[in-house]
Protein backbone atom coordinates (compact mmCIF):
# COMPACT_ATOMS: atom_id res chain seq x y z
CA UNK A 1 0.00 0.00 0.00
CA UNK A 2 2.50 2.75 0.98
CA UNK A 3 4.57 1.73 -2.38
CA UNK A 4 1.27 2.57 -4.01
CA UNK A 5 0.51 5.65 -2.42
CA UNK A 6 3.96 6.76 -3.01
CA UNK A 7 3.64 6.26 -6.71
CA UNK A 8 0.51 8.05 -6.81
CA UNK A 9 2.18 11.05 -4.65
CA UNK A 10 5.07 11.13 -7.02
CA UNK A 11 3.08 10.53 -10.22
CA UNK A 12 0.97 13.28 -9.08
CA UNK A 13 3.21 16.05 -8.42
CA UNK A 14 5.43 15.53 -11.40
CA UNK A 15 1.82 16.12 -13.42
CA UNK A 16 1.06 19.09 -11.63
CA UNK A 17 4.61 20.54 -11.86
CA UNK A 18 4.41 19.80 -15.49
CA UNK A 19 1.28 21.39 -15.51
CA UNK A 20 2.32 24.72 -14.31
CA UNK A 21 6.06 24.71 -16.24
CA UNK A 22 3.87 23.95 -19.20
CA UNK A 23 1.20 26.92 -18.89
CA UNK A 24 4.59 29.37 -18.08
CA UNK A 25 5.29 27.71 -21.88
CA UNK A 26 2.76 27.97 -23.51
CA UNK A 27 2.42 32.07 -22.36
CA UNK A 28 5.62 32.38 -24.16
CA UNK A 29 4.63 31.04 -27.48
CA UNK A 30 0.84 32.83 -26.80
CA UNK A 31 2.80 36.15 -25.92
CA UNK A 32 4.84 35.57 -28.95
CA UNK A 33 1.79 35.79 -31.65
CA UNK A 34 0.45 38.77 -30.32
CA UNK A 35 1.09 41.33 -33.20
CA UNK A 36 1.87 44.16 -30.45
CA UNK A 37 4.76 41.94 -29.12
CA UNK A 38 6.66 40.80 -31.85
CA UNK A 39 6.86 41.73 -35.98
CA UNK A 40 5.18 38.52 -38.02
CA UNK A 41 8.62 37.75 -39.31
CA UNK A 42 10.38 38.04 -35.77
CA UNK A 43 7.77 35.61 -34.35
CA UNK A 44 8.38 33.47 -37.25
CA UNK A 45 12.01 33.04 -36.75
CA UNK A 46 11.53 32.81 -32.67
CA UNK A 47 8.92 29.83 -33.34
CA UNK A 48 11.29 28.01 -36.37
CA UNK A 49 14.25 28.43 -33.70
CA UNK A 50 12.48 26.45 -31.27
CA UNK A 51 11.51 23.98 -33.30
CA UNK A 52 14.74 23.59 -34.84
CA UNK A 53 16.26 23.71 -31.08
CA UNK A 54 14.07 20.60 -29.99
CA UNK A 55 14.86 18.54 -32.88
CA UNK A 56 18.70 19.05 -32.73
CA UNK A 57 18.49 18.03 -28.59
CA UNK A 58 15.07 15.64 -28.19
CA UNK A 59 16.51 12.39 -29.62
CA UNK A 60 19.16 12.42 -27.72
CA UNK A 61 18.40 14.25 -24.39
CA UNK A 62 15.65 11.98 -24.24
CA UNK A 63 17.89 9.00 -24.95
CA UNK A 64 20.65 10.26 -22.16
CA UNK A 65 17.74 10.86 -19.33
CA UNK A 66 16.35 7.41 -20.19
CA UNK A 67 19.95 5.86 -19.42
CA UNK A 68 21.14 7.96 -16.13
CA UNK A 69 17.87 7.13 -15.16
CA UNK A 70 18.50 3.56 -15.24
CA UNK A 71 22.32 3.74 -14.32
CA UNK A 72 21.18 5.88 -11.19
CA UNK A 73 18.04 3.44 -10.20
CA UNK A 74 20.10 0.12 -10.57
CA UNK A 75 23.64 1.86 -8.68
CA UNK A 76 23.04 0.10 -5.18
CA UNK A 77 26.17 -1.14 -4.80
CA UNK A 78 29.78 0.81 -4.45
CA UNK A 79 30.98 -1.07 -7.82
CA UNK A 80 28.10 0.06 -9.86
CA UNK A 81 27.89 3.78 -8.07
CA UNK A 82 31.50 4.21 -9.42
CA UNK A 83 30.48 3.52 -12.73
CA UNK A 84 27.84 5.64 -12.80
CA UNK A 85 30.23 8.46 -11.39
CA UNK A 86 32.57 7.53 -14.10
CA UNK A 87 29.93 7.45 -17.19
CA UNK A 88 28.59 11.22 -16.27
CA UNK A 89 31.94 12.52 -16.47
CA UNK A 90 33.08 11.02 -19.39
CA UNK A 91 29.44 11.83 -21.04
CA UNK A 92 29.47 15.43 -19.88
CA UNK A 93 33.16 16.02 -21.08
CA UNK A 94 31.62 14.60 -24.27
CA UNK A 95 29.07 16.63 -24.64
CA UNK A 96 30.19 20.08 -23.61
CA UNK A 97 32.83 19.27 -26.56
CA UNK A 98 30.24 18.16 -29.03
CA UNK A 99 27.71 21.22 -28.34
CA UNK A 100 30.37 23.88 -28.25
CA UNK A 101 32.01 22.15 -31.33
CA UNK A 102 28.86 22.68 -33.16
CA UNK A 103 28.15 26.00 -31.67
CA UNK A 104 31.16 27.86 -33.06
CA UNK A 105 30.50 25.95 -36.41
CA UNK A 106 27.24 27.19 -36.90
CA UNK A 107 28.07 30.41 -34.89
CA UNK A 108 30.83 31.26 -37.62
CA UNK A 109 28.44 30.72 -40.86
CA UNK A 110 25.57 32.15 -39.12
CA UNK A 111 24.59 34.16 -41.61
CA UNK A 112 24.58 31.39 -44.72
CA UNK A 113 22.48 28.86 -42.89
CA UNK A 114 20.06 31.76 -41.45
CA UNK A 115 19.44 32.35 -45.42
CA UNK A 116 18.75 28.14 -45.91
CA UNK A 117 16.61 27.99 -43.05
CA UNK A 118 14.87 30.88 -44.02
CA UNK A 119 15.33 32.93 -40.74
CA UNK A 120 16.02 36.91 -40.77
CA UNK A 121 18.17 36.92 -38.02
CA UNK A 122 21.75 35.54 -37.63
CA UNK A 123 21.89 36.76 -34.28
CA UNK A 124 19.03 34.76 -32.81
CA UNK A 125 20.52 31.79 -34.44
CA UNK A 126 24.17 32.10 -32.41
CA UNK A 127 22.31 32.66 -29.46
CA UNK A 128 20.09 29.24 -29.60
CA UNK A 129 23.01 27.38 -30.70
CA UNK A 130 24.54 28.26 -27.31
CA UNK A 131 21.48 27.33 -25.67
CA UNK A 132 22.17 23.87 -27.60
CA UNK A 133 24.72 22.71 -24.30
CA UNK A 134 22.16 22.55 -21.32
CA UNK A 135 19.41 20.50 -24.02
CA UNK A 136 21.73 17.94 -24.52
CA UNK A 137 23.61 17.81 -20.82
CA UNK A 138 20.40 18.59 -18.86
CA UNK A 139 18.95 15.70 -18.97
CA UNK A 140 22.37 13.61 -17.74
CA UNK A 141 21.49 15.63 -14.48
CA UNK A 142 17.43 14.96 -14.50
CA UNK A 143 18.17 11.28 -15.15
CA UNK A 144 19.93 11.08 -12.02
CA UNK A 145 17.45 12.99 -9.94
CA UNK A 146 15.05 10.40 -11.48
CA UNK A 147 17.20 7.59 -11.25
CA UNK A 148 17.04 8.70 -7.90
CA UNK A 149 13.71 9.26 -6.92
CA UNK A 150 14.25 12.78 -6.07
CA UNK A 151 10.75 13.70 -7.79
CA UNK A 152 10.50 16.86 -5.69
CA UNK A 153 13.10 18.88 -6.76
CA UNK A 154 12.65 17.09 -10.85
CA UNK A 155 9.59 18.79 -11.01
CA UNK A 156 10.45 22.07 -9.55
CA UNK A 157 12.88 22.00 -12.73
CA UNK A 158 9.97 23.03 -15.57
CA UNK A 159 8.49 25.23 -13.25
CA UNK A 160 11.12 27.50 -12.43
CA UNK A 161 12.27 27.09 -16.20
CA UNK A 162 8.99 28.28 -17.48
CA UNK A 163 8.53 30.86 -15.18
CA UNK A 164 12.03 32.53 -15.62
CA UNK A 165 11.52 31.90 -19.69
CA UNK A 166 8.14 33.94 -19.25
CA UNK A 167 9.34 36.34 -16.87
CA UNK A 168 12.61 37.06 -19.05
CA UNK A 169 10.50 37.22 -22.51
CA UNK A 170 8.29 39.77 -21.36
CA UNK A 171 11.34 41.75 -20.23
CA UNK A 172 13.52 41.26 -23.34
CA UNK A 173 10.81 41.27 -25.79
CA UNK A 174 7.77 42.78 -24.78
CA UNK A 175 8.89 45.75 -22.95
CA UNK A 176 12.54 46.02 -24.46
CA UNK A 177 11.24 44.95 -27.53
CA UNK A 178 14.26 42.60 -28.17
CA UNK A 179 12.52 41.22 -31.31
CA UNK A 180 13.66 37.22 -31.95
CA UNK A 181 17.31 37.61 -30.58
CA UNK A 182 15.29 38.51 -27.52
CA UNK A 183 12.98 35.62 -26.81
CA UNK A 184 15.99 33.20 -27.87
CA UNK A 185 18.24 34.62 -24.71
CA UNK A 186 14.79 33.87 -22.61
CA UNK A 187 15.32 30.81 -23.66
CA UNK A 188 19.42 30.76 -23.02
CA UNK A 189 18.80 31.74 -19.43
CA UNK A 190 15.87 29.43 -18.79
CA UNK A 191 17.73 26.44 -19.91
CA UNK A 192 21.26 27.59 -18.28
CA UNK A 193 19.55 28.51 -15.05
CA UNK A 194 18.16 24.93 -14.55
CA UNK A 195 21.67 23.01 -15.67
CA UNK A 196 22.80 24.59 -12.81
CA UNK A 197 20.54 23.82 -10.12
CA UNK A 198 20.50 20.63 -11.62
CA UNK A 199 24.20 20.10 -11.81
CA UNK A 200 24.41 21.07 -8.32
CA UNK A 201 21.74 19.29 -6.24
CA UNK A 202 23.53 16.36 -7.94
CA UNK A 203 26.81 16.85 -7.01
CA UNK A 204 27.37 13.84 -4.66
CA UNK A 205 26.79 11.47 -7.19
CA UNK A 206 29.37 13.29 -9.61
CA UNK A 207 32.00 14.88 -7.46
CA UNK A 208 33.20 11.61 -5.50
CA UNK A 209 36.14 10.50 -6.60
CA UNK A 210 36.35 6.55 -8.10
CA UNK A 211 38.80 4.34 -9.62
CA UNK A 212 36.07 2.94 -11.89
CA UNK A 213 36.56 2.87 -15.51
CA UNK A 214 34.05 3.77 -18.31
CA UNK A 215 33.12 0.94 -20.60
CA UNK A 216 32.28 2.58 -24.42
CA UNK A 217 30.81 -1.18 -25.51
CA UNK A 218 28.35 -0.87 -22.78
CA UNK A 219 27.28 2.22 -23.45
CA UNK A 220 26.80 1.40 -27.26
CA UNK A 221 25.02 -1.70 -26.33
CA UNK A 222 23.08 0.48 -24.02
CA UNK A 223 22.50 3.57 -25.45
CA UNK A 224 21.76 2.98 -29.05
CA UNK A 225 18.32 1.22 -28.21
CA UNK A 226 17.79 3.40 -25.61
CA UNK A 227 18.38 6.32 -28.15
CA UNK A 228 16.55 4.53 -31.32
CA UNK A 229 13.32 3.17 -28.47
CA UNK A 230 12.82 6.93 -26.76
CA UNK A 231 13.95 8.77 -30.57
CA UNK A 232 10.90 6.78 -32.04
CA UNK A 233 8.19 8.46 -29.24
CA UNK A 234 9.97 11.34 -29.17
CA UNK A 235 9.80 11.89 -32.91
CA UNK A 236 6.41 11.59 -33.24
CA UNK A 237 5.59 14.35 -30.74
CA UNK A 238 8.58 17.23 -32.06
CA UNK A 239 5.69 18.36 -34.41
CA UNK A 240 7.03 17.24 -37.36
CA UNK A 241 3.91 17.70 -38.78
CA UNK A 242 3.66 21.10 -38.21
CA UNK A 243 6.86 21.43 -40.49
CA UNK A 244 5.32 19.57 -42.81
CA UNK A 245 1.92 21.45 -42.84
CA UNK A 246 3.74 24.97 -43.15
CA UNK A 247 5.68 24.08 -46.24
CA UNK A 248 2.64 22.57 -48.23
CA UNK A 249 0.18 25.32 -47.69
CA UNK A 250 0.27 28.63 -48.48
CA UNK A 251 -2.19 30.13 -46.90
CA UNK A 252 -0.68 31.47 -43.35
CA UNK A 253 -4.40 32.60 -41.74
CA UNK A 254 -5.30 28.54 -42.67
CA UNK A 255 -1.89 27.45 -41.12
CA UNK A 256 -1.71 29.09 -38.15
CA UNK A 257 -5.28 27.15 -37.22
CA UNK A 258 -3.53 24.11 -37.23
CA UNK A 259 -0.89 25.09 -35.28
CA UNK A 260 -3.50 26.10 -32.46
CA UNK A 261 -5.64 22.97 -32.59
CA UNK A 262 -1.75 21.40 -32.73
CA UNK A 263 -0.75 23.03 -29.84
CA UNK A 264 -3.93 21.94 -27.70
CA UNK A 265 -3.16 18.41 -28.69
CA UNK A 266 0.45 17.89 -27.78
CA UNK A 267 -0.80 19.57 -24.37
CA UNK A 268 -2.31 16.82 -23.74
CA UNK A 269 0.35 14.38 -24.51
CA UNK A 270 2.97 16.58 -22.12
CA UNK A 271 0.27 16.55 -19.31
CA UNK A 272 0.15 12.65 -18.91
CA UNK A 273 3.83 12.49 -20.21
CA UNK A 274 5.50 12.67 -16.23
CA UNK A 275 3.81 10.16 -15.08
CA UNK A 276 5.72 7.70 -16.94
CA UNK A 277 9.18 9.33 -15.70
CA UNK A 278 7.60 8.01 -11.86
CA UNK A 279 7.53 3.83 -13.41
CA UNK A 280 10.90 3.84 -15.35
CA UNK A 281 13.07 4.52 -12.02
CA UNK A 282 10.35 2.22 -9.81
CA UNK A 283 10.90 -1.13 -12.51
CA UNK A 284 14.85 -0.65 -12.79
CA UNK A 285 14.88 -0.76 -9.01
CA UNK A 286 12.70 -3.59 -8.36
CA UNK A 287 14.34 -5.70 -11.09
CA UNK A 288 17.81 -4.88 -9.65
CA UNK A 289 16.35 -5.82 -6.08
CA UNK A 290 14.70 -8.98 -7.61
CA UNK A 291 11.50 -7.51 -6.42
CA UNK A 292 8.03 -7.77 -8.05
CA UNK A 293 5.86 -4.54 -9.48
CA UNK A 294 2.62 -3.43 -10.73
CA UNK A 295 4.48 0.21 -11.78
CA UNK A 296 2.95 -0.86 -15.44
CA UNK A 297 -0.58 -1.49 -14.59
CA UNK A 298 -0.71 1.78 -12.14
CA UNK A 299 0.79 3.67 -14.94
CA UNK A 300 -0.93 2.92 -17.64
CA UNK A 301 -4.10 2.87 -16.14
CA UNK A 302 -3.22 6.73 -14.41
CA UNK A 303 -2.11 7.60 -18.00
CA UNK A 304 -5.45 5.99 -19.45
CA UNK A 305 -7.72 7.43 -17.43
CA UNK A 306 -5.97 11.38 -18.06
CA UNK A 307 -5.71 10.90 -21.91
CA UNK A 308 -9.70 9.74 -22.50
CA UNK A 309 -10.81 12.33 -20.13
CA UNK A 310 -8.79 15.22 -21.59
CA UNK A 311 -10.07 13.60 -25.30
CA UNK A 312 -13.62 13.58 -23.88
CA UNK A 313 -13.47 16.76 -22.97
CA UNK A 314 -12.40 18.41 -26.07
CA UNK A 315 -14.61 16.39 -28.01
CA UNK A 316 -17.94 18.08 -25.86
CA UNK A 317 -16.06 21.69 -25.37
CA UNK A 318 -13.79 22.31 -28.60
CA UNK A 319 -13.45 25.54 -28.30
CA UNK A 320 -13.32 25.86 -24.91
CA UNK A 321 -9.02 25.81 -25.09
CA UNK A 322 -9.19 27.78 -28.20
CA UNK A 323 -11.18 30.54 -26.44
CA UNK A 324 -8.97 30.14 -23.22
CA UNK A 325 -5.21 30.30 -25.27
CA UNK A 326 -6.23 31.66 -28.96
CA UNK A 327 -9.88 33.62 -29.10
CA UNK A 328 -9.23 35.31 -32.24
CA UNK A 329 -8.60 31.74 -33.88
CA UNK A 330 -12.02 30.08 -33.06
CA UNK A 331 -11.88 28.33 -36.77
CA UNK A 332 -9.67 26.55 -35.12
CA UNK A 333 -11.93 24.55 -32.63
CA UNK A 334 -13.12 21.84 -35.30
CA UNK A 335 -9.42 20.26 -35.71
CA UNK A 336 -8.51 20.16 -31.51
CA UNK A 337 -10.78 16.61 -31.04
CA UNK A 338 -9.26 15.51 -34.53
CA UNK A 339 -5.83 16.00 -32.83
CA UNK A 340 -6.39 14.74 -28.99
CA UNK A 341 -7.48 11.58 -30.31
CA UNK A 342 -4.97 11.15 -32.51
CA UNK A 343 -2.45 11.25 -29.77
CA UNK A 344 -4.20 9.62 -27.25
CA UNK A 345 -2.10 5.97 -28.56
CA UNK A 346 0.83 8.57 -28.58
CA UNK A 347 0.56 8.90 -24.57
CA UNK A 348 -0.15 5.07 -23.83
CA UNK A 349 2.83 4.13 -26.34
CA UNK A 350 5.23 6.35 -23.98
CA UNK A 351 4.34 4.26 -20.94
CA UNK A 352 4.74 0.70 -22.67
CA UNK A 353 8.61 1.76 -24.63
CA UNK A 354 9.84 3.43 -21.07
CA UNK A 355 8.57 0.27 -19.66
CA UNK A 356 10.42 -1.86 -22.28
CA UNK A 357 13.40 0.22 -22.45
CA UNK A 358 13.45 -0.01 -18.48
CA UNK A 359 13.08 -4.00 -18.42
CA UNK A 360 16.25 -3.93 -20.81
CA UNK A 361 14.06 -5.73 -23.78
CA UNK A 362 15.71 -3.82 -26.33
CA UNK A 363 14.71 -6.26 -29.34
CA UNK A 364 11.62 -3.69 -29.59
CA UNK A 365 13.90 -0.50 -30.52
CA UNK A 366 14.88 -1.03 -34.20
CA UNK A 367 11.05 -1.93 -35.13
CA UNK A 368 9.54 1.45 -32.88
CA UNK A 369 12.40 3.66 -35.22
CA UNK A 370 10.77 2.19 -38.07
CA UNK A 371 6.93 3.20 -36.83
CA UNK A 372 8.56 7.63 -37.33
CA UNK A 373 10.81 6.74 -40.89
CA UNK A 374 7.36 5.65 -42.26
CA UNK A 375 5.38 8.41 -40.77
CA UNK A 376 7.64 10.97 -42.98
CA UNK A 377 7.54 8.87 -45.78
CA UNK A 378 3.79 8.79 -45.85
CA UNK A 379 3.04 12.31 -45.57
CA UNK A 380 5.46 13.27 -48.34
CA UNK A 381 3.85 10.90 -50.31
CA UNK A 382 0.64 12.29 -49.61
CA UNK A 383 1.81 15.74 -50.44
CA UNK A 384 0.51 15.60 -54.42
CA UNK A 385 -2.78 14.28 -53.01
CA UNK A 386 -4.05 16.70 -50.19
CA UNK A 387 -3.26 19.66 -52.54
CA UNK A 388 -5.82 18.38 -54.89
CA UNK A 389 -8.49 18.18 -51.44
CA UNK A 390 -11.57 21.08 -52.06
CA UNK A 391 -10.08 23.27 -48.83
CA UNK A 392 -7.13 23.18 -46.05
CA UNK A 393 -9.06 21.83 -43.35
CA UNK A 394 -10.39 18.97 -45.79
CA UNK A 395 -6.33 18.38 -45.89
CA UNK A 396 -5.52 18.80 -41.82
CA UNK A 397 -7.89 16.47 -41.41
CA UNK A 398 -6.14 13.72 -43.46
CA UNK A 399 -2.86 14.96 -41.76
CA UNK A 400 -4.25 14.35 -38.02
CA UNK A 401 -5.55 10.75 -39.36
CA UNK A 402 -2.63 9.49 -40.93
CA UNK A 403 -0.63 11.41 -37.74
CA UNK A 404 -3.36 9.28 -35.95
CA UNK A 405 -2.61 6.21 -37.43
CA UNK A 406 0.95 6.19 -37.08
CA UNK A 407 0.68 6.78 -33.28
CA UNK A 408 -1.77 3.87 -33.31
CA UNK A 409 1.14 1.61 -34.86
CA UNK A 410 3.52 2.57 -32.65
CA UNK A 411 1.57 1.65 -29.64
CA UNK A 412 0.90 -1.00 -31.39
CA UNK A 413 4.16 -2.14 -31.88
CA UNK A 414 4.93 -1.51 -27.93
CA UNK A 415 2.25 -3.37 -26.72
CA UNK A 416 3.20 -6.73 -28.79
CA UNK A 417 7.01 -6.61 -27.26
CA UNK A 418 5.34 -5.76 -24.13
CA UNK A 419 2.86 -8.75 -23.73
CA UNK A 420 4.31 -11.28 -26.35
CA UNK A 421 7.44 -12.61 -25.44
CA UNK A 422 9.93 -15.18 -27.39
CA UNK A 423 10.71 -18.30 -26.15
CA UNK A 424 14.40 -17.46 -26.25
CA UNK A 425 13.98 -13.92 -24.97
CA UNK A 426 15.93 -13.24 -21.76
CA UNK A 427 13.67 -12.55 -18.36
CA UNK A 428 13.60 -9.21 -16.95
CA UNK A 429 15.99 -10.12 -13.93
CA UNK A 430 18.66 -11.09 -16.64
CA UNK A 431 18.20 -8.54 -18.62
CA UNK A 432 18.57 -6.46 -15.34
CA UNK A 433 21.89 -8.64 -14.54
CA UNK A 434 23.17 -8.24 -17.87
CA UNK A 435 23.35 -4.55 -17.54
């Protein structure tokens, strides 16, 4: 019972703290496309600059917080707390050199790939490549304070991040009017602000000094599925779509209602998302301890119950959000059940891969890639077609479906590793030996 209750404790404030680091979010982009706060073409660049700022760090952030998770969860002895000491130094040394290696690249022909990404400001491009460092070494940090089961001060993390990204963007932008460069140092600061709180409520895991050695095959055997099984959910909810849609269509006014009904959907997805991050560090555990758990069941069912509630509810009150975040965008209220349904397999997918990925039954990762490679492929071959549909919405809609059925797949896909297992597949407890 009290493992129970402290699952639903944990599972409920990393929801709530979500929540709230979310809404701080969210009142950046809102703020954002307000005419009176930014130029169209500013905004344009500040929104393109996040995007292109979460797919250059997702895959792999999401990968590394998956695997310090898991190191951090499993380390209950002095042999394998040494190694874990010894694998986030030799991954943060990595790192830092990767992300300033490809800051000062990019910083130095600023102005060329501004013009190929189509962005009217080289300056707000070198400042979000420096913000590239903490996206990709954060989450070392937050998969230790998972790994951990410090949930308290994990979910403090997106709320003070939101708040001092809100806080900083109405500064910089609104009042300063700082334009693009200025929402991308709200951004800087956010991110840097929370590697170090992060880096330093950690620091007696990293700063004691071991003899331990760090093993490059194990990391490859461990990381790439980690990276390929969290890259595939992660994929499908960077809003590649949105990408997608924005290139095909010209019309802007049409666009821009997508992005809103968009943006209402993947809410949903990051509102359930947390609770997952409780199970992952609760089923490494166990299986290290040899112990049993229901961390699945609770989760999924938690998850479950969230996702067809929050579908439910934009089905009877669609434009309830749109009024709420976007009133001059109403239009927009017919796509938002289109797209919370759609992504409703998207949120119960997450729970079975971190699941997998936590059990060590990394047989599933190469076929949940696969699910995202044929998502793109699909939609660019249904780019002739929907241009030939009577209007844009007549399009979205086939966007959101086939988005729909793709997420579908992929949960899918995690539910047959999950509950069919091969005769010759290793248990859980040596998959949690072998690691």
């Amino acid at each position: 019972m009290s493992s129970k209750s402290s699952f639903f404790r944990q599972g409920s404030w990393m929801v709530i703290a979500t929540c709230i680091g979310s809404i701080f979010m969210a009142g950046v982009q809102i703020e954002a496309m307000h005419g009176n706060v930014m130029e169209e073409s500013d905004c344009k660049t500040f929104i393109a600059l996040l995007r292109w700022l979460m797919v250059f760090g997702s895959v792999p952030s999401a990968a590394l917080q998956a695997i310090f998770a898991q190191q951090a969860a499993a380390a209950l002895t002095d042999e394998t707390r040494g190694e874990l000491n010894a694998c986030v130094r030799v991954l943060r040394n990595t790192t830092v050199i990767f992300s300033l290696a490809v800051a000062a690249l990019v910083c130095i022909f600023a102005g060329p790939v501004s013009s190929a990404l189509g962005l009217n400001n080289p300056a707000a491009l070198r400042v979000t490549m420096l913000a590239v460092l903490p996206v990709i070494c954060c989450p070392i940090y937050k998969g230790l304070l998972q790994g951990l089961h410090r949930f308290a001060l994990l979910g403090w993390l997106p709320v003070i991040e939101g708040a001092v990204r809100l806080g900083t963007f109405i500064l910089l932008v609104k009042w300063l009017q700082g334009g693009a460069a200025g929402g991308v140092w709200a951004v800087f600061i956010g991110q840097y602000l929370i590697l170090g709180i992060a880096v330093w409520q950690t620091r007696d895991v990293w700063s004691v000094k071991t003899p331990a050695a760090f093993s490059w095959k194990h990391w490859r055997i461990l990381g790439v599925p980690l990276t390929l099984g969290m890259g595939a959910y992660v994929f499908m909810s960077i809003q590649v779509d949105v990408l997608f849609t924005t290139s095909l269509f010209i019309n802007s006014t049409n666009v821009a209602f997508y992005n809103c009904a968009m943006f209402i959907g993947f809410a949903m997805t990051q509102f359930v998302g947390p609770i997952s991050a409780v199970m992952f560090p609760t089923i490494v555990r166990n299986l290290a301890l040899s112990k049993k758990s229901n961390a699945l069941g609770l989760t999924l069912a938690v998850t479950g119950c969230f996702a067809f509630l929050a579908a439910i509810g934009c089905t009877l009150f669609p434009k309830l959000p749109i009024a709420i975040l976007f009133p001059a965008k109403m239009q927009a209220a017919v796509l938002v059940p289109w797209f919370v349904w759609a992504l409703v397999p998207l949120a119960l997918a997450n729970v079975l891969i971190q699941n997998l990925l936590a059990r060590g039954r990394f047989a599933a990762a190469p076929w949940l890639f696969l699910v995202p490679i044929l998502y793109v492929l699909t939609l660019m071959a249904l780019a002739p077609v929907l241009l030939t549909l009577p209007d844009d919405f007549s399009a979205f809609k086939v966007i959101i479906q086939t988005m729909g059925f793709f997420c579908l797949l992929l949960f899918g896909v995690a539910a047959w590793f999950t509950w069919h297992k091969p005769a010759n597949d290793a248990s859980d407890r040596d998959s949690a030996a072998a690691r």
